[in-house]
Protein backbone atom coordinates (compact mmCIF):
# COMPACT_ATOMS: atom_id res chain seq x y z
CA UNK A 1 17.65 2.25 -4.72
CA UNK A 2 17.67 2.11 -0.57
CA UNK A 3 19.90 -0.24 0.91
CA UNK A 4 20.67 -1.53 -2.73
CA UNK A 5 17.72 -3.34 -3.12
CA UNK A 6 17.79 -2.91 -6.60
CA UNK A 7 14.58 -4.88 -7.63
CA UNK A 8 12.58 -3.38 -4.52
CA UNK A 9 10.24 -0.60 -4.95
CA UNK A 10 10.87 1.67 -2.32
CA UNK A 11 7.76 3.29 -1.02
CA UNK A 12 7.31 6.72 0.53
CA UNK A 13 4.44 7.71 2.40
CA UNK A 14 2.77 10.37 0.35
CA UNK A 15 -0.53 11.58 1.76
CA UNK A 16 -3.50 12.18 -0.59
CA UNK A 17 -3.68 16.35 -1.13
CA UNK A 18 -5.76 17.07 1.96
CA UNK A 19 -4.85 13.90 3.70
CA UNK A 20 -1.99 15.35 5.84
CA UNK A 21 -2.66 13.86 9.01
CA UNK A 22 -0.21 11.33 9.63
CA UNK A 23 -2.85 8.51 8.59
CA UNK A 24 -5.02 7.86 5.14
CA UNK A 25 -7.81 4.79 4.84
CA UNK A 26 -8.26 3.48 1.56
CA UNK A 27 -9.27 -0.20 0.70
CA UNK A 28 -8.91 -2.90 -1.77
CA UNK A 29 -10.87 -1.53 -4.52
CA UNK A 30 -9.10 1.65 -4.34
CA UNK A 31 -5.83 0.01 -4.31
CA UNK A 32 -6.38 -2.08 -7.26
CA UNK A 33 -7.80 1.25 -9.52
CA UNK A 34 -4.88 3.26 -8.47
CA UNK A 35 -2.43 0.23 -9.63
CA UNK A 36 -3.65 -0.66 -13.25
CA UNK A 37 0.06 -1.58 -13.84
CA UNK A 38 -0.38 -4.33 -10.76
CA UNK A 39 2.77 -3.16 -9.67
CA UNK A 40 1.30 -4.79 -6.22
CA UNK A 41 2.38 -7.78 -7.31
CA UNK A 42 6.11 -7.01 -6.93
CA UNK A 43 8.67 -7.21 -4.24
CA UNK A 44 8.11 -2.99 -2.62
CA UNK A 45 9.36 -1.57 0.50
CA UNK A 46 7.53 0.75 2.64
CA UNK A 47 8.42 3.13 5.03
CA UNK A 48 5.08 3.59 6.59
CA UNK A 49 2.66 1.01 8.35
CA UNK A 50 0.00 -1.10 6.46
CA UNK A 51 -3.02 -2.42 8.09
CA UNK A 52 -5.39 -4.24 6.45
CA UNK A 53 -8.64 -6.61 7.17
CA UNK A 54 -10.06 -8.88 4.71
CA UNK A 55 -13.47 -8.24 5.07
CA UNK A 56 -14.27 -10.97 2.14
CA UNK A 57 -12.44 -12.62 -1.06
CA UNK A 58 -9.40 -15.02 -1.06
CA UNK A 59 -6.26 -14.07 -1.94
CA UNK A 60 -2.53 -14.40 -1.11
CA UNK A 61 0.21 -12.30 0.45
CA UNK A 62 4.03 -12.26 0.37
CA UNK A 63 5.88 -10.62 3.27
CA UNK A 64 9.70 -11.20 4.17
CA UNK A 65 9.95 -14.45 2.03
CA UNK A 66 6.77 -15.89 3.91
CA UNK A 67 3.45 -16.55 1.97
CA UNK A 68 0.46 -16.09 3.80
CA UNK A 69 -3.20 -17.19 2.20
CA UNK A 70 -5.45 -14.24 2.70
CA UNK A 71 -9.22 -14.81 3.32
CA UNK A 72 -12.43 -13.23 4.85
CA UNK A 73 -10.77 -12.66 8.73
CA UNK A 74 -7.64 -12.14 7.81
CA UNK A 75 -5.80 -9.03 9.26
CA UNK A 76 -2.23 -7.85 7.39
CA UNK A 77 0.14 -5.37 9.78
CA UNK A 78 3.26 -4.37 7.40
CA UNK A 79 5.96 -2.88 8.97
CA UNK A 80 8.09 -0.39 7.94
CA UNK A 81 11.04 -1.49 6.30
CA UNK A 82 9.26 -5.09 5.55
CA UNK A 83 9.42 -6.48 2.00
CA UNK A 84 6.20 -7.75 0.76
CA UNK A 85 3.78 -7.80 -2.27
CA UNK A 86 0.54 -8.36 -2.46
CA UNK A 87 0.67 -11.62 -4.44
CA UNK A 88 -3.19 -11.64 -5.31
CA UNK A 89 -5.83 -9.75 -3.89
CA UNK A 90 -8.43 -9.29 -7.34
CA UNK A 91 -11.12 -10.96 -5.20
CA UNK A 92 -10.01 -9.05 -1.80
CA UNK A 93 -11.70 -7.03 -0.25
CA UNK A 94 -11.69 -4.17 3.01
CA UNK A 95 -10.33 -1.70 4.65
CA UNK A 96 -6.49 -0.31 3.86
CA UNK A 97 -5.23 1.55 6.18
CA UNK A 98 -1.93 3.64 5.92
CA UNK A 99 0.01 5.93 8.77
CA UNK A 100 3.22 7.04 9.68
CA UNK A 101 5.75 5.51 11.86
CA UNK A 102 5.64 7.39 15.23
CA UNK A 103 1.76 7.95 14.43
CA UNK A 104 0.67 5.49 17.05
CA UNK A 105 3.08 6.10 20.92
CA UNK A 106 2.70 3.31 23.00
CA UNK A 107 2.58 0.10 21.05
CA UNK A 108 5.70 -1.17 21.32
CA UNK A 109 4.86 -4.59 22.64
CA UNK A 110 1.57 -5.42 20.44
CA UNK A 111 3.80 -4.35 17.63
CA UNK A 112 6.92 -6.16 18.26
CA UNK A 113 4.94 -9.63 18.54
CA UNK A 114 2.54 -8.92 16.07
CA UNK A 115 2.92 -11.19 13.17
CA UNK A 116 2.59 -10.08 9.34
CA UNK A 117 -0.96 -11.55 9.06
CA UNK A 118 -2.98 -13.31 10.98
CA UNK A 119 -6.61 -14.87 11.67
CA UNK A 120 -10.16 -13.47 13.03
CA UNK A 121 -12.88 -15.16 13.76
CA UNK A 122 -16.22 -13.79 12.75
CA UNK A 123 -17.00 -12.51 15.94
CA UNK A 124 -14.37 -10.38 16.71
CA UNK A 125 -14.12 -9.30 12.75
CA UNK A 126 -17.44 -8.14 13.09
CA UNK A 127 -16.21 -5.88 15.83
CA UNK A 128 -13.02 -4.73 14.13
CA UNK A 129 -14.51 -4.14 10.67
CA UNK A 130 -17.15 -1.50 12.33
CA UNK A 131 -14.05 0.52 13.79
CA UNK A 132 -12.33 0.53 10.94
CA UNK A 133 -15.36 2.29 9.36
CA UNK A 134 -15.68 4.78 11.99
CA UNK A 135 -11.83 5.47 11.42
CA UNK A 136 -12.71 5.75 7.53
CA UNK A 137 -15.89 8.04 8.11
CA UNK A 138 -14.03 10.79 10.43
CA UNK A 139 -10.92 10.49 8.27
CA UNK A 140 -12.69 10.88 5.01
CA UNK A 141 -15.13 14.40 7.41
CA UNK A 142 -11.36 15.40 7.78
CA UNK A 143 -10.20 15.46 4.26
CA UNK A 144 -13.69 16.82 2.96
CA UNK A 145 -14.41 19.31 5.97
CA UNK A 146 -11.04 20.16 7.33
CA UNK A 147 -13.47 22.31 10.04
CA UNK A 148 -14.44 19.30 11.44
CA UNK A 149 -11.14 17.94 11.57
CA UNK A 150 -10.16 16.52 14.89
CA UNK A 151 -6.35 14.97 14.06
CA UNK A 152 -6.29 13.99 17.57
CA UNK A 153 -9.36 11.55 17.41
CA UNK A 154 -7.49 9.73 14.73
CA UNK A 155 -4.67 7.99 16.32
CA UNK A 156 -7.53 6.79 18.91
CA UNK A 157 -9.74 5.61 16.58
CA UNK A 158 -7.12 3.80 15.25
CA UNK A 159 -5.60 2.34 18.11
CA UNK A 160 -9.18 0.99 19.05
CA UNK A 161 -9.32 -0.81 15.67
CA UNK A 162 -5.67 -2.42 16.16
CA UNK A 163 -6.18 -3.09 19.74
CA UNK A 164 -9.58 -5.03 19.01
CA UNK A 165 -8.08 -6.59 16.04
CA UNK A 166 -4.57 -7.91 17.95
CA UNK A 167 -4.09 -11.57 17.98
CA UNK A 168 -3.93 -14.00 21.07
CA UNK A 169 -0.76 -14.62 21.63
CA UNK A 170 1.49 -15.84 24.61
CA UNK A 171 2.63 -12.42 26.68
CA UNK A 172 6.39 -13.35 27.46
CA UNK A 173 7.81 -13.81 31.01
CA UNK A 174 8.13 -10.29 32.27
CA UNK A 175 6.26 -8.59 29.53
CA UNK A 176 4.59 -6.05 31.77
CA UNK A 177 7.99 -4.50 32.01
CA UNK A 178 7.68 -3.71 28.61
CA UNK A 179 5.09 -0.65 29.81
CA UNK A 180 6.48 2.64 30.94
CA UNK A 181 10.57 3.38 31.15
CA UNK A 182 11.08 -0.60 29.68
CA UNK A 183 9.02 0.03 26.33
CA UNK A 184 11.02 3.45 26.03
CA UNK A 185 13.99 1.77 26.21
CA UNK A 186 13.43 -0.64 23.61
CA UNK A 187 12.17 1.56 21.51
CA UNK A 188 15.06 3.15 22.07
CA UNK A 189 16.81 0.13 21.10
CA UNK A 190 15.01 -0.73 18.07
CA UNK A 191 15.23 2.73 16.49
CA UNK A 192 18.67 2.32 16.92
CA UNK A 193 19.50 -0.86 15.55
CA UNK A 194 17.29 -0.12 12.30
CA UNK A 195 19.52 2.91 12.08
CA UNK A 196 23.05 1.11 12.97
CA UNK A 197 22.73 -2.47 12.51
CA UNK A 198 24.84 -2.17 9.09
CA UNK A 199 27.85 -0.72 11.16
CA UNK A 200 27.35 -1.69 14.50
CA UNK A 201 26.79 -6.06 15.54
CA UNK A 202 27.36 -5.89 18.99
CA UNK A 203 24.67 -4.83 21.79
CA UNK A 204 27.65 -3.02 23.75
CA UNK A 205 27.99 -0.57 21.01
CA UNK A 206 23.81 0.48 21.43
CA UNK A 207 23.88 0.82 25.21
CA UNK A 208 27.06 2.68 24.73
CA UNK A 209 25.30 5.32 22.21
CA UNK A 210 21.70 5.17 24.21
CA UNK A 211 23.24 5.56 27.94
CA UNK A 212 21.79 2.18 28.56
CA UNK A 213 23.56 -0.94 30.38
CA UNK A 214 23.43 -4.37 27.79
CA UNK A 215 21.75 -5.69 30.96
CA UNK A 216 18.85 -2.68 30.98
CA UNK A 217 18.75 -3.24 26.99
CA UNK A 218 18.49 -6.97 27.22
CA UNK A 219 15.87 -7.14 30.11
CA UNK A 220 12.94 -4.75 27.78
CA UNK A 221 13.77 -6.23 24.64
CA UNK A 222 12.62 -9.76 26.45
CA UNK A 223 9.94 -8.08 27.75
CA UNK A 224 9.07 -6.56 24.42
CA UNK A 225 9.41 -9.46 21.92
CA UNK A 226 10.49 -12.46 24.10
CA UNK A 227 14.09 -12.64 22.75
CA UNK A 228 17.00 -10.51 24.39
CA UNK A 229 19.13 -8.09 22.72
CA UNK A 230 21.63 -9.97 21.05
CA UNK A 231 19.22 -12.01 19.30
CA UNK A 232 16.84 -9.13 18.41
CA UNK A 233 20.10 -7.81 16.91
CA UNK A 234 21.01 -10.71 14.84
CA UNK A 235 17.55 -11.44 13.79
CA UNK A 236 17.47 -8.08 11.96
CA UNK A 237 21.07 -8.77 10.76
CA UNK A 238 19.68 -11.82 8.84
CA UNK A 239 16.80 -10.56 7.37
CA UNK A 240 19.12 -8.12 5.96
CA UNK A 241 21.04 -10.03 4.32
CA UNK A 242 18.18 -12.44 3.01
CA UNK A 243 16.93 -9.07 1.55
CA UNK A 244 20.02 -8.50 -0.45
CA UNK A 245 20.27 -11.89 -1.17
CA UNK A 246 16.79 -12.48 -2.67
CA UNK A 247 16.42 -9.00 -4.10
CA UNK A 248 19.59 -8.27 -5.65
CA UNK A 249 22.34 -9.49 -7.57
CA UNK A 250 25.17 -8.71 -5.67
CA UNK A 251 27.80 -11.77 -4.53
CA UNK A 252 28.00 -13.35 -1.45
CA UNK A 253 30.86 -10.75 -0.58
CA UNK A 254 29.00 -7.59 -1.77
CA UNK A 255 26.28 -8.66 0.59
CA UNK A 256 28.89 -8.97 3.37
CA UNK A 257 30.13 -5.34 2.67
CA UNK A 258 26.81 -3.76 2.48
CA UNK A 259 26.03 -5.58 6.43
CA UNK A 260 29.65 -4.54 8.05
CA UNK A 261 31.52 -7.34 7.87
CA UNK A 262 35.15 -7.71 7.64
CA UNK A 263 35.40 -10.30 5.06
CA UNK A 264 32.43 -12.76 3.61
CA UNK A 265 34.17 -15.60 5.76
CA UNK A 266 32.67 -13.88 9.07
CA UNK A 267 29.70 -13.11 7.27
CA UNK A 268 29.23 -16.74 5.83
CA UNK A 269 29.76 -18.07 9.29
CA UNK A 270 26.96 -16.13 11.01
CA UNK A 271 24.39 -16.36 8.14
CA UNK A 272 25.30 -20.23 8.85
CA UNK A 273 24.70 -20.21 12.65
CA UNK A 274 21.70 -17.91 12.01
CA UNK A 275 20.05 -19.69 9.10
CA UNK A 276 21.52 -22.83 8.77
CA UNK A 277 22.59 -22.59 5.66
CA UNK A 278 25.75 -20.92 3.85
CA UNK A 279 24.49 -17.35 2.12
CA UNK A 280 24.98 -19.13 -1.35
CA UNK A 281 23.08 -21.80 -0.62
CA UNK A 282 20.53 -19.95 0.97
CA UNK A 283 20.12 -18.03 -1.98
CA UNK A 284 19.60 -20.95 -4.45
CA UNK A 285 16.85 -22.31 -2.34
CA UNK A 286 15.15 -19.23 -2.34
């Protein structure tokens, strides 16, 4: 499969028949009657956003090799290109909410330091679950009325719901860089390395291809996600190869291969630095 994640279910965003519009809102319910099989419950790999609130129920939630307890509150922002699995969500319920990469310009920031899940308090769930319903209810006019259809509403609605539902977190030293030409140049950036970062482990190689300086590059990934290039690079290096390492079967030095590197000695010497353990190790832990 992808990337040779052999026991990873790789997941393509297929819209409903009607349901072309770059976004789709299911929830819980209609998850769990679609997935009889409770294939769910295994390691999958999308290349599409998930959002999700937990309106009510506990539950549990896997998403690159951290487990998260779900529970009334809780919101769940997948990535694409994230390994998770929803470990148990029988008793969960809310709104699902699937759309494209590209569907919502702009968030580059909120999305970058956005964890995988994270806690609302009632108040502000009782604000976010609402929008999510409005999203639902012209969504679902759209599918059923495609006359009433109004596909540029939808990315609004749903960056209202995300934008009320956003955690608190600490806005890193020069993060309003990160609006205008500095969030275009890390997205720049970040496109790039998820397209590259198997062939190319140095930051002069990106602002090389992308017409940037490292120093440009380095400045809006800080402002971005509060870490400079280099680190942003290595970061995605790792989880890489914890990916292969978890998911698949190949040796230390197939692993190695698949991320670029000359020979498993380099390799084993920055998973080290990066994860404090030796690959091998690493994987017997896990």
């Amino acid at each position: 499969m992808e990337n040779g994640h052999d026991a990873v279910r790789q997941l393509r965003y297929l819209p409903a028949v009607g349901a072309a519009y770059g976004v789709e809102v299911l929830d819980f319910a209609a998850l769990r009657a679609m997935d009889v099989q409770r294939r769910r419950t295994r390691p999958q790999r999308p290349d599409f956003h998930v959002f999700a609130l937990i309106g009510s129920g506990d539950g549990a939630h896997e998403a690159d090799f951290r487990d998260y307890r779900l529970r009334a509150g809780c919101v769940v922002w997948i990535r694409p290109g994230m390994v998770h699995r929803w470990t148990d969500v029988d008793a969960c319920d809310g709104p699902l909410i699937l759309f494209r990469p590209g569907f919502l310009p702009g968030f580059t920031a909120a999305e970058a330091a956005a964890p995988a899940c994270w806690d609302l308090d009632p108040q502000r769930l009782s604000l976010a679950l609402p929008a999510a319903d409005h999203l639902g209810r012209e969504h679902g006019a759209a599918v059923s009325n495609p006359r009433l259809a109004s596909p540029a509403l939808l990315p609004h609605l749903l960056a209202a719901l995300i934008l009320r539902a956003l955690p608190d977190t600490p806005v890193p030293a020069g993060a309003g860089e990160a609006d205008g030409r500095g969030a275009e140049v890390f997205r720049a950036y970040r496109a790039a390395v998820e397209a590259h970062f198997t062939d190319w482990h140095r930051v002069a190689d990106y602002a090389r291809a992308l017409g940037y300086d490292v120093r440009t590059l380095t400045r809006a990934t800080r402002a971005a996600t509060g870490t400079g290039a280099k680190t942003f690079l290595d970061q995605r290096i790792l989880l890489e190869a914890k990916r292969l390492l978890a998911h698949t079967g190949l040796p230390v030095g197939g692993c190695a291969r698949r991320l670029g590197f000359k020979d498993t000695g380099n390799f084993t010497t920055f998973f080290r630095r990066q994860a404090g353990l030796a690959p091998a190790a690493w994987r017997a832990a896990y």
